[in-house]
N, C-alpha and C. Protein backbone atom coordinates (compact mmCIF):
# COMPACT_ATOMS: atom_id res chain seq x y z
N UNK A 1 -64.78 161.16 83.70
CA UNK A 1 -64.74 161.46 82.27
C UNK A 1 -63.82 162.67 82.05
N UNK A 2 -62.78 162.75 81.25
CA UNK A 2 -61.88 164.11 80.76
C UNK A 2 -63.26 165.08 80.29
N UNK A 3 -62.07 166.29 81.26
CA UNK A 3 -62.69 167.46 80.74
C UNK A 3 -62.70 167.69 79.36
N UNK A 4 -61.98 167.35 78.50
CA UNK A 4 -61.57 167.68 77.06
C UNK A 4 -61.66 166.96 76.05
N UNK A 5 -62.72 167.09 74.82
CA UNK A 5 -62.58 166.38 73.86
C UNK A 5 -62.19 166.59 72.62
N UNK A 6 -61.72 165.80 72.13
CA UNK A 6 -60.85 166.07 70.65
C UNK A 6 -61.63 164.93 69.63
N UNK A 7 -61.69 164.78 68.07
CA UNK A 7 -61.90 164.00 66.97
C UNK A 7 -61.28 164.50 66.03
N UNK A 8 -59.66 163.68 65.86
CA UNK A 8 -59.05 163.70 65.10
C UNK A 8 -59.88 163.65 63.50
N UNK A 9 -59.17 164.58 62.49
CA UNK A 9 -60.12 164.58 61.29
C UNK A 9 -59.32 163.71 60.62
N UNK A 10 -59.41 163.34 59.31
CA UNK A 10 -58.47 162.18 58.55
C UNK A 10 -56.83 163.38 58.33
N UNK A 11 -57.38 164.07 58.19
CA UNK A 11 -56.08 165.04 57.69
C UNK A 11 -54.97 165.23 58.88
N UNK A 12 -55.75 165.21 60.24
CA UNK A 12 -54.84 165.63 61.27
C UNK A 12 -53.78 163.91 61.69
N UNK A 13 -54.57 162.74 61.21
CA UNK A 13 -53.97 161.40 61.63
C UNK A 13 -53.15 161.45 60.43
N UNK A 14 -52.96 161.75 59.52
CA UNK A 14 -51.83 161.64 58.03
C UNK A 14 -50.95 162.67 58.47
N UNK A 15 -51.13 164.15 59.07
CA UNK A 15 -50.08 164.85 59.63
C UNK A 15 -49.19 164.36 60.44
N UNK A 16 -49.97 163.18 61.86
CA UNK A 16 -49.20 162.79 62.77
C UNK A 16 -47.89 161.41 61.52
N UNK A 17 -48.69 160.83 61.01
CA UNK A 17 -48.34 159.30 60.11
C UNK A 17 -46.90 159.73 59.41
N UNK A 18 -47.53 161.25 58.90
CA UNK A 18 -46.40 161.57 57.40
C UNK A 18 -45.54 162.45 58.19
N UNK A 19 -45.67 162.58 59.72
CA UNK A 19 -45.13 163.72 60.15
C UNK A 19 -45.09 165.40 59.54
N UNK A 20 -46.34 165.75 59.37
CA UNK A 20 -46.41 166.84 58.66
C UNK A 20 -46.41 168.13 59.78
N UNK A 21 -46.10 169.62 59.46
CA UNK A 21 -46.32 170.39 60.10
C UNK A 21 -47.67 170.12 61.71
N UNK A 22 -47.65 170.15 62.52
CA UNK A 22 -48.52 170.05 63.34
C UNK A 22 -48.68 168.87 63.76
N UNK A 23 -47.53 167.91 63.65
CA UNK A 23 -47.92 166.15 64.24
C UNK A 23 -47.89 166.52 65.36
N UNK A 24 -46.84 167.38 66.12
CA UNK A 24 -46.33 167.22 67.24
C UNK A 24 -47.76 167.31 68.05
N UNK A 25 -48.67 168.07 67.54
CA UNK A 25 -50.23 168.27 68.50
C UNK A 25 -50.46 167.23 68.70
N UNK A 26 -51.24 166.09 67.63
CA UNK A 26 -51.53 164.99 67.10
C UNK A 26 -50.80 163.91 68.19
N UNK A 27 -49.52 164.17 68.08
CA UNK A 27 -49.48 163.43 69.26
C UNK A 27 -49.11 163.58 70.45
N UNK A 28 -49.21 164.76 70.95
CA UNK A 28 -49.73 165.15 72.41
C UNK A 28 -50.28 165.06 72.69
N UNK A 29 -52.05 164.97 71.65
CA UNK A 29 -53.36 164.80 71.96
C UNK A 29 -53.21 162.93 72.75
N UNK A 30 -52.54 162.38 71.84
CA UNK A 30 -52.73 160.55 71.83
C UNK A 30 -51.85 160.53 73.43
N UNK A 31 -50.52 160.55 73.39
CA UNK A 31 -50.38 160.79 74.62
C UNK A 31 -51.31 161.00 76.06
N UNK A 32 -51.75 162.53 75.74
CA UNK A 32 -52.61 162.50 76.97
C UNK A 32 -53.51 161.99 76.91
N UNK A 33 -54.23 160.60 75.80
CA UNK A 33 -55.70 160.41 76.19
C UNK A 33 -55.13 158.95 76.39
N UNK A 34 -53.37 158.44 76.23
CA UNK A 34 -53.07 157.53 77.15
C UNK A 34 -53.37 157.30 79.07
N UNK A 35 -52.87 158.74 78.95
CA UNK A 35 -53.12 159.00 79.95
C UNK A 35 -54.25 159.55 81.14
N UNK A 36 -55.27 159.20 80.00
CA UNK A 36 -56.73 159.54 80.78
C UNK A 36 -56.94 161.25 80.79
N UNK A 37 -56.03 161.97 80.28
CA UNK A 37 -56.15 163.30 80.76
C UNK A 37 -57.13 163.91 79.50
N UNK A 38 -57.53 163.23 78.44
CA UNK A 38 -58.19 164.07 77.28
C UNK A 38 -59.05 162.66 76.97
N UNK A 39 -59.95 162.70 76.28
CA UNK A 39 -60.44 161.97 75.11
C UNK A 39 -60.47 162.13 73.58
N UNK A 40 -59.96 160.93 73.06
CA UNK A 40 -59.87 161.38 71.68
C UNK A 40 -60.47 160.56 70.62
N UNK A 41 -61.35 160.81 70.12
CA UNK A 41 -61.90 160.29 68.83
C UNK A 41 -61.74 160.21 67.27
N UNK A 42 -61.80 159.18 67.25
CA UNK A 42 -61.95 159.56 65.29
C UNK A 42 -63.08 158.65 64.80
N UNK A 43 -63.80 159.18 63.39
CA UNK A 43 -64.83 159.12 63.27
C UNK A 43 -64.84 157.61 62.09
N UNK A 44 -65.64 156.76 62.08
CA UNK A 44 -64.96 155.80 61.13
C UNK A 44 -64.72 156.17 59.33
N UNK A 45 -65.76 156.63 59.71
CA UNK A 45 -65.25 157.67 57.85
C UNK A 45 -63.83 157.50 58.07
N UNK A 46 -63.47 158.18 58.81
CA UNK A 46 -61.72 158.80 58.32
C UNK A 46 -60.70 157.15 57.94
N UNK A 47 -61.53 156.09 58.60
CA UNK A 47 -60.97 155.18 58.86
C UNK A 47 -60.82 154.51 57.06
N UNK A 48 -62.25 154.92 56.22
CA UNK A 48 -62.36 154.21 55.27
C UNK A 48 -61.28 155.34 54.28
N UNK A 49 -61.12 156.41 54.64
CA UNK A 49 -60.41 157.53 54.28
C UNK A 49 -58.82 157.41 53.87
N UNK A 50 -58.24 157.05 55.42
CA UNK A 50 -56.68 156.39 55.16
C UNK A 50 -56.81 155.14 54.37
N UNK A 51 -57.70 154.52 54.59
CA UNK A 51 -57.38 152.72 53.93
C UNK A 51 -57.13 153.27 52.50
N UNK A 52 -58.60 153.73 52.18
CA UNK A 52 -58.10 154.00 50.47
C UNK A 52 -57.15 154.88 49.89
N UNK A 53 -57.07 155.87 50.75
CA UNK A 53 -55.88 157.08 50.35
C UNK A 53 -54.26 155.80 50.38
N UNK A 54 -54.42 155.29 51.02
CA UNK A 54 -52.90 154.64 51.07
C UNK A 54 -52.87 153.78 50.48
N UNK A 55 -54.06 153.35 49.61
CA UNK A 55 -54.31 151.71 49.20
C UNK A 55 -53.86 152.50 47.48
N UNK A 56 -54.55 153.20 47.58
CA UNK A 56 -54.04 154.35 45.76
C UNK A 56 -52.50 154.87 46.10
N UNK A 57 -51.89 155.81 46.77
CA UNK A 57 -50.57 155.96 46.69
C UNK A 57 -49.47 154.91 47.32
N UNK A 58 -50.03 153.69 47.94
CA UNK A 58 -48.35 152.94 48.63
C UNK A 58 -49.43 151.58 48.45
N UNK A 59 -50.24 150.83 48.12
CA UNK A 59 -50.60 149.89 47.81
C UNK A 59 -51.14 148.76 49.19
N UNK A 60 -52.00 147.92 49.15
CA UNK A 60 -52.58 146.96 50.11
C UNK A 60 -51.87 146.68 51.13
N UNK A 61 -50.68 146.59 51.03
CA UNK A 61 -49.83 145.70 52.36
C UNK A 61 -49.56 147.68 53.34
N UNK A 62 -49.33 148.40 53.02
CA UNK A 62 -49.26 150.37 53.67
C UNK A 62 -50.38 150.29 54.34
N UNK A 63 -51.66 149.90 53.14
CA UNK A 63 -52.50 150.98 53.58
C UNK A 63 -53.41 149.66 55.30
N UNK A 64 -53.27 148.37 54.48
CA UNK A 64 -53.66 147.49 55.95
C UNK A 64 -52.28 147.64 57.17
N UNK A 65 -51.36 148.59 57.03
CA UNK A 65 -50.40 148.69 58.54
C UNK A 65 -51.20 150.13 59.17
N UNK A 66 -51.22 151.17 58.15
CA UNK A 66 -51.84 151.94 58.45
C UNK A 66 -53.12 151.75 59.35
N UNK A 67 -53.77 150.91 58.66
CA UNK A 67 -55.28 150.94 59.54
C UNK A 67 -54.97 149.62 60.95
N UNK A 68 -53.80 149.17 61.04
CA UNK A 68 -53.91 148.60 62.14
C UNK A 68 -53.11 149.25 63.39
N UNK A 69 -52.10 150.59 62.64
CA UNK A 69 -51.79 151.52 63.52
C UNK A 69 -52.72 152.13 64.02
N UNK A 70 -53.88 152.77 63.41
CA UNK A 70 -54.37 153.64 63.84
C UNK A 70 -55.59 153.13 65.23
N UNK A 71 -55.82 151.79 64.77
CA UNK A 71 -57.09 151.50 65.48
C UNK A 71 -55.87 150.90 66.85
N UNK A 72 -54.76 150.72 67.12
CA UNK A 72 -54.03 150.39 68.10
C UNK A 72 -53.89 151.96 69.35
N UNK A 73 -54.08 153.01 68.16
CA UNK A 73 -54.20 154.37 69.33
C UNK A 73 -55.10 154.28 70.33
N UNK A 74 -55.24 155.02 71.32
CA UNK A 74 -56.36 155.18 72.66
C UNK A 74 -56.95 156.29 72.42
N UNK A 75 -58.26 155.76 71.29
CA UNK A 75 -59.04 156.22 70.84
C UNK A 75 -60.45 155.57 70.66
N UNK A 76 -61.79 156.75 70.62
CA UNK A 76 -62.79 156.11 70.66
C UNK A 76 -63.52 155.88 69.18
N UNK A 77 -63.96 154.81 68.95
CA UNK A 77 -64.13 154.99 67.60
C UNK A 77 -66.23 155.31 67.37
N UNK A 78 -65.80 156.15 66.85
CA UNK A 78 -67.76 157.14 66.67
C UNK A 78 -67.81 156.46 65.19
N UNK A 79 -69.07 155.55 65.03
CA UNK A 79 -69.70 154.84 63.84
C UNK A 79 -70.91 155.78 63.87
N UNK A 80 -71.60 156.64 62.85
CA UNK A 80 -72.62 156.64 62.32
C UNK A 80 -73.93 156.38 62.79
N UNK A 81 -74.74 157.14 63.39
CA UNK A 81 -76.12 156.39 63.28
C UNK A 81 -76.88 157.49 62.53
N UNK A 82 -78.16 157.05 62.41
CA UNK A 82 -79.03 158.37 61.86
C UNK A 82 -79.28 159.51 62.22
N UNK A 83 -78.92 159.91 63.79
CA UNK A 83 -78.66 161.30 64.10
C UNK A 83 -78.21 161.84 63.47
N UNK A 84 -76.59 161.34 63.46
CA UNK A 84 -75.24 161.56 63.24
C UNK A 84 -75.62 162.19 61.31
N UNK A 85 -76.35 160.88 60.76
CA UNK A 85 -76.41 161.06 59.33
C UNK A 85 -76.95 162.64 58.84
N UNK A 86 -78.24 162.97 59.70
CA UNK A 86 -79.14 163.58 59.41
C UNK A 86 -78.38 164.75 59.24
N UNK A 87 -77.72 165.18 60.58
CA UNK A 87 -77.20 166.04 61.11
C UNK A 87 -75.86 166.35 59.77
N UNK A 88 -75.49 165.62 59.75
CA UNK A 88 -74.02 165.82 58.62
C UNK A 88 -74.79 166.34 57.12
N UNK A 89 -75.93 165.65 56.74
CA UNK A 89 -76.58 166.05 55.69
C UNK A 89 -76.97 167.14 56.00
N UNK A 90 -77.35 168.16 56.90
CA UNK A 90 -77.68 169.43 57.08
C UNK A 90 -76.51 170.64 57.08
N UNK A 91 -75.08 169.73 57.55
CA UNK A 91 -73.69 170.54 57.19
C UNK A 91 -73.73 170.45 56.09
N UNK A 92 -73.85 169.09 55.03
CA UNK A 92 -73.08 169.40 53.75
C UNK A 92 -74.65 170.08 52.59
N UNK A 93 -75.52 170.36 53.32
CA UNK A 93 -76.94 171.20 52.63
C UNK A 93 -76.21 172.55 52.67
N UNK A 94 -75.49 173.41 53.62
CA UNK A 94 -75.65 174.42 54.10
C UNK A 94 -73.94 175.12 53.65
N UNK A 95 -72.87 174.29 53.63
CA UNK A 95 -71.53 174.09 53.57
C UNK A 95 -70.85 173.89 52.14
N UNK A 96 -69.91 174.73 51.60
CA UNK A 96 -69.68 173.48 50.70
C UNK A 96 -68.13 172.50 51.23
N UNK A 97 -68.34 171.70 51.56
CA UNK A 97 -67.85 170.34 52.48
C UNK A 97 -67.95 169.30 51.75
N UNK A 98 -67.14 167.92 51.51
CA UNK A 98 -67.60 166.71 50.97
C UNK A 98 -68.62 166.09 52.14
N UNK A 99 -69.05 165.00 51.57
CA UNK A 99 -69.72 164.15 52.13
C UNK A 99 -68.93 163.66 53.15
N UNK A 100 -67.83 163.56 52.80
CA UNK A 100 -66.86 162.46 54.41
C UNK A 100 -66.42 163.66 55.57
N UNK A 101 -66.46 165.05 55.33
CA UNK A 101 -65.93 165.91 56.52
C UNK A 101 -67.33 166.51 56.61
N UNK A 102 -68.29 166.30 55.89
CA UNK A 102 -69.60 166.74 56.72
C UNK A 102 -69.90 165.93 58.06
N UNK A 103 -69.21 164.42 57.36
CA UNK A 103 -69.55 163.72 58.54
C UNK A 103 -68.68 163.67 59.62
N UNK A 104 -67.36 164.17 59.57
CA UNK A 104 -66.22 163.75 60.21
C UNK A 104 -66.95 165.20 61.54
N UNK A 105 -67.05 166.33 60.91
CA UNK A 105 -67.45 167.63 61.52
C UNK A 105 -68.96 167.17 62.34
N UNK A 106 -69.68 166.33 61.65
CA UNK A 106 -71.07 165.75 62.29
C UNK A 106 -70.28 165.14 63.83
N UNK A 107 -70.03 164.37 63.41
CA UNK A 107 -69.43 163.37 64.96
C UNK A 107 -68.73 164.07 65.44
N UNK A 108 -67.52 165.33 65.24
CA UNK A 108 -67.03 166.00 66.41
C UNK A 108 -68.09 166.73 67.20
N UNK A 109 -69.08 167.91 66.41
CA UNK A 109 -70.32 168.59 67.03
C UNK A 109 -70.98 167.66 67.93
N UNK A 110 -71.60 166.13 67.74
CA UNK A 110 -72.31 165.54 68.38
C UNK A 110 -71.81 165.12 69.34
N UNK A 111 -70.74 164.92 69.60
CA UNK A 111 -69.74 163.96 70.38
C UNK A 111 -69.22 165.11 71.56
N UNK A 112 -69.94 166.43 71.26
CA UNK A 112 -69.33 167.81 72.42
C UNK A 112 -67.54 167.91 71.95
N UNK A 113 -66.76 167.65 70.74
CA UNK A 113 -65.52 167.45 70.64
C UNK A 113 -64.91 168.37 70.08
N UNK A 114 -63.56 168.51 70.20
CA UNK A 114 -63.01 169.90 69.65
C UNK A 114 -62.57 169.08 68.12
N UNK A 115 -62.69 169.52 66.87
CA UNK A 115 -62.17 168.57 65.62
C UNK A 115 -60.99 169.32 65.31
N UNK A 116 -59.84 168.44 65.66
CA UNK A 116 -58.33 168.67 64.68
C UNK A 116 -58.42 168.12 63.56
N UNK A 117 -57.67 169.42 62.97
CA UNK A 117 -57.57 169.28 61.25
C UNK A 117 -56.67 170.29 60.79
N UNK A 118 -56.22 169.88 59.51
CA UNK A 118 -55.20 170.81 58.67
C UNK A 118 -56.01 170.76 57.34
N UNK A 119 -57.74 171.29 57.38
CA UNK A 119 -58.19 171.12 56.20
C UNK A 119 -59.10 172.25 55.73
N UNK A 120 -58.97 173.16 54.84
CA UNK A 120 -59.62 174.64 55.22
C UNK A 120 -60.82 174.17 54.87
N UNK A 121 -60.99 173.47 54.35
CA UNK A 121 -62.87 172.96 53.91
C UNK A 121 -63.53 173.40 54.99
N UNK A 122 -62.74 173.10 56.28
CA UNK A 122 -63.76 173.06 57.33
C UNK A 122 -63.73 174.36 58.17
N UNK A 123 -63.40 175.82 57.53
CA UNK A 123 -63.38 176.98 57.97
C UNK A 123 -64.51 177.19 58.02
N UNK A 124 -65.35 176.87 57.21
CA UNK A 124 -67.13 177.57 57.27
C UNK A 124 -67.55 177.08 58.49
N UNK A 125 -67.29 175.99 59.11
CA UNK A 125 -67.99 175.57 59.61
C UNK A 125 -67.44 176.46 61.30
N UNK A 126 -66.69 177.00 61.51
CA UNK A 126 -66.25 177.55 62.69
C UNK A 126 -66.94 178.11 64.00
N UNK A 127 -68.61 178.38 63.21
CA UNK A 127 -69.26 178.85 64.23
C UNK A 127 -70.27 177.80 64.59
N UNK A 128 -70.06 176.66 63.91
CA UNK A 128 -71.28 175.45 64.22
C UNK A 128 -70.12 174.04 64.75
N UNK A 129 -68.40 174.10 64.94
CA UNK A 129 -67.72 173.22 65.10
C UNK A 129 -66.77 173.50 65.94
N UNK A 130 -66.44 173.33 66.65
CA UNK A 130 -65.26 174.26 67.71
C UNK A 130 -64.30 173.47 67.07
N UNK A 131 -63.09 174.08 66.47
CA UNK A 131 -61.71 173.32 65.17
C UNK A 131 -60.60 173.87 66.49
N UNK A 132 -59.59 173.16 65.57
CA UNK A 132 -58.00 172.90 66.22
C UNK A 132 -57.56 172.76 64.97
N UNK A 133 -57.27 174.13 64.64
CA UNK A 133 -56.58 173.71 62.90
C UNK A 133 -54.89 173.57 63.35
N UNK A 134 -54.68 172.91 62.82
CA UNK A 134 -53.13 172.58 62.38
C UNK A 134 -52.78 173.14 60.73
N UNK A 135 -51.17 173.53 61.02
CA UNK A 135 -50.97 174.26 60.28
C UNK A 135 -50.83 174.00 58.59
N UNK A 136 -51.98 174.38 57.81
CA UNK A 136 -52.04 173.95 56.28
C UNK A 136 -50.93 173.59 55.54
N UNK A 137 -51.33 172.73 54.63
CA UNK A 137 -50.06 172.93 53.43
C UNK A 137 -49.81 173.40 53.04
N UNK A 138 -48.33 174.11 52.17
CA UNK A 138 -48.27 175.24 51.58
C UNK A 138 -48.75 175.12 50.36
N UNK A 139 -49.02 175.73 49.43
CA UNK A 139 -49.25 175.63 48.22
C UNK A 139 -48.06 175.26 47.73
N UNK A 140 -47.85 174.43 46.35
CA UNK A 140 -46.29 174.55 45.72
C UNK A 140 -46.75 175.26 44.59
């Protein structure tokens, strides 16, 4: 089993996609978990995350390439159970977080995983989530 785990957040897989500041991590991470040297996860939230984010700005035929890129990475895919639920409802009790990165932050914590992201929502959570922030957007 790799020493190292990662769970890509939805924000850090649209950095690698759109090539934003910090892909190059994004895909160093995918790389080495080609290569057995890391493990890398994403959580299925994020999955329902890109579909619709791309299905509203670039339309049905984007956002289904998108989701058949992503599930083609060497990645593990973490679905939800009631741990997972309970546990995310106690981030977003305590956080202010949406419902989908309470959960995205739920499955990295549970999963022992480091969570990449370029999303400050998830600064609070720093002492309950071990993060890999990538570098924010600027404001315009």
């Amino acid at each position: 089993m790799p020493a190292e785990r990662y769970l890509l957040d939805t924000s850090a897989i649209l950095a690698l996609t759109d090539q934003e500041d910090g892909f190059e991590r994004v895909e160093e991470l995918l790389d080495r978990a080609t290569s057995g040297d890391v493990e890398v996860a994403i959580c299925a939230m994020s999955l329902m995350e890109l579909f619709y984010i791309t299905l509203q700005e670039q339309g049905e035929d984007a956002a289904a390439r998108l989701v058949a890129l992503v599930k083609s990475w060497p990645v593990r895919w973490i679905f939800p159970d009631e741990r997972m639920l309970l546990f995310a409802g106690r981030l977003k009790a305590f956080h202010r977080i949406s419902f989908a990165d309470a959960l995205i932050a739920g499955s990295a914590k549970l999963s022992e995983s480091v969570l990449v992201h370029k999303d400050p929502e998830f600064d609070s959570l720093a002492e309950e989530v071990p993060l890999l922030s990538l570098p924010y957007k600027r404001k315009s």
